[in-house]
Structure formats: structure tokens, C-alpha cells
Protein backbone atom coordinates (compact mmCIF):
# COMPACT_ATOMS: atom_id res chain seq x y z
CA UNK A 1 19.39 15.92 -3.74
CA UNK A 2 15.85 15.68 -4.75
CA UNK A 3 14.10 12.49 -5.49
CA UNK A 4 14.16 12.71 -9.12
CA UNK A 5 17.91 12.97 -9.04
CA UNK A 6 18.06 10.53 -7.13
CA UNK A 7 16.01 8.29 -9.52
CA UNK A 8 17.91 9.41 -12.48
CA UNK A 9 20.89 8.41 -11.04
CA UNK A 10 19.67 4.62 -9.83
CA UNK A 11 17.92 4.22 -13.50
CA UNK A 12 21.44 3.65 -14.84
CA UNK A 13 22.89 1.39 -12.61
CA UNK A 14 21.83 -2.75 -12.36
CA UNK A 15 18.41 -2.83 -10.40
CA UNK A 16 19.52 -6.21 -8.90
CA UNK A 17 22.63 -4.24 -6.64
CA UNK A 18 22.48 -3.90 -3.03
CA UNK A 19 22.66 -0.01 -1.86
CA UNK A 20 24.51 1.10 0.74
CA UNK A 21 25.76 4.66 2.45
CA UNK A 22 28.85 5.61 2.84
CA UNK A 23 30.04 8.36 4.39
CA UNK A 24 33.69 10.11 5.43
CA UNK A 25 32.00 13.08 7.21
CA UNK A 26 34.39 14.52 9.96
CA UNK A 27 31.95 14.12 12.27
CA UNK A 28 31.89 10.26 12.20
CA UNK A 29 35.41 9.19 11.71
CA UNK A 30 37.80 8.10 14.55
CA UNK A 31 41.08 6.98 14.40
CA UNK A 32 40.60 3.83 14.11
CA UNK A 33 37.32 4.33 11.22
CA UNK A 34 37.98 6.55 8.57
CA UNK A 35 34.65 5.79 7.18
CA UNK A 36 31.34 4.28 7.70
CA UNK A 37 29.34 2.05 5.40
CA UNK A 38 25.43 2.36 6.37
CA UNK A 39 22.84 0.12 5.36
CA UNK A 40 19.21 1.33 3.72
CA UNK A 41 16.52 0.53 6.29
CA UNK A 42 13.40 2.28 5.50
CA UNK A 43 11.99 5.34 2.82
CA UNK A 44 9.27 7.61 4.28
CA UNK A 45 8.17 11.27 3.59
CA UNK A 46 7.82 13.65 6.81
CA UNK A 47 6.99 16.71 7.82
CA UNK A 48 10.01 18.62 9.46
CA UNK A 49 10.55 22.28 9.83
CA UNK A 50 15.10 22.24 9.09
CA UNK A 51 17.21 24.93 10.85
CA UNK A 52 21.18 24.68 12.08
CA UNK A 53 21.82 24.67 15.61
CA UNK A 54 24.66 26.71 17.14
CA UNK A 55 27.28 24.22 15.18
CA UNK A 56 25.72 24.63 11.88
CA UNK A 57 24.73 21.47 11.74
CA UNK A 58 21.47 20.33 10.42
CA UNK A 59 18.41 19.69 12.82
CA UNK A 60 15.39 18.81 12.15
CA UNK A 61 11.91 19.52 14.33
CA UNK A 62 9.15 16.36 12.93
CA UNK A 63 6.18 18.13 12.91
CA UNK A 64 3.11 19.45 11.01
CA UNK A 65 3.19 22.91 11.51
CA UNK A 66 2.55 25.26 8.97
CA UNK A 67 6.36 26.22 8.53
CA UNK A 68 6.83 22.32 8.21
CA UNK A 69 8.34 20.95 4.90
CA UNK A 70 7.77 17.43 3.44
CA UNK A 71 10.66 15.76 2.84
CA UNK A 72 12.10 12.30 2.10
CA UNK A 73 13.92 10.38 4.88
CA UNK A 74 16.54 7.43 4.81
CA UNK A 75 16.75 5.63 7.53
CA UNK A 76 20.22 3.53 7.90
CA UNK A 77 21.95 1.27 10.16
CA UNK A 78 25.53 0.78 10.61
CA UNK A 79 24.50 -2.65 11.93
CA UNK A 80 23.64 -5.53 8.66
């Protein structure tokens, strides 16, 4: 999602709502927590170079090398 989607899709809700993550990604559920709500810590732009590691999963080098891409992060907390 790119920021202006993102924008476009917060412009139509009430600006006065709390925003939370939520997530049901494999990877974080257990037995016993089918799902995880995160809290919205902090917004910053980065410089990152993305790849997958051997898992395909995404990974992220923070750097400012040439092959370095600025994107958005989210930081969140699954402690609020």
C-alpha cells in the first residue's frame, strides 16, 4: 500500500478513532492467539534496500546505499 492509499482510505473514516493493527498472519498465531491487535507507535520514512531471505519472507537492510529505497515505516507494539 502506498501512502496515498493509505490516506484515501483514513479520509473517510471519523478522524477522532483510535487505529490499531491487526493481524492473523500464520506466522504470529498460536494456539492459544489466533490473532494479534498492534498498537501505532511511530511514522518515519527510511532508507532500506528489501529482499526475501531463504523463507520468502520479507527483510529489510536500513541503509543509504544507492540500491536503497525510501519507504514508510510503522512501528507497533503489542503492548498499550
Amino acid at each position: 500500500m502506498q501512502v496515498r492509499e493509505l490516506i484515501t482510505q483514513l479520509e473517510k473514516l471519523d478522524p477522532n478513532l483510535d487505529v490499531y493493527c491487526y493481524t492473523e498472519d500464520e506466522r504470529f498465531a498460536t494456539k492459544d492467539r489466533l490473532f494479534w491487535i498492534l498498537d501505532l507507535q511511530h511514522v518515519q520514512t527510511v532508507n532500506a534496500v528489501l529482499t526475501r531471505d531463504e523463507h520468502h519472507l520479507l527483510a529489510a537492510k536500513f541503509d543509504n546505499s544507492p540500491s536503497a529505497s525510501t519507504i514508510v515505516t510503522i512501528d507497533v507494539s503489542s503492548d498499550f
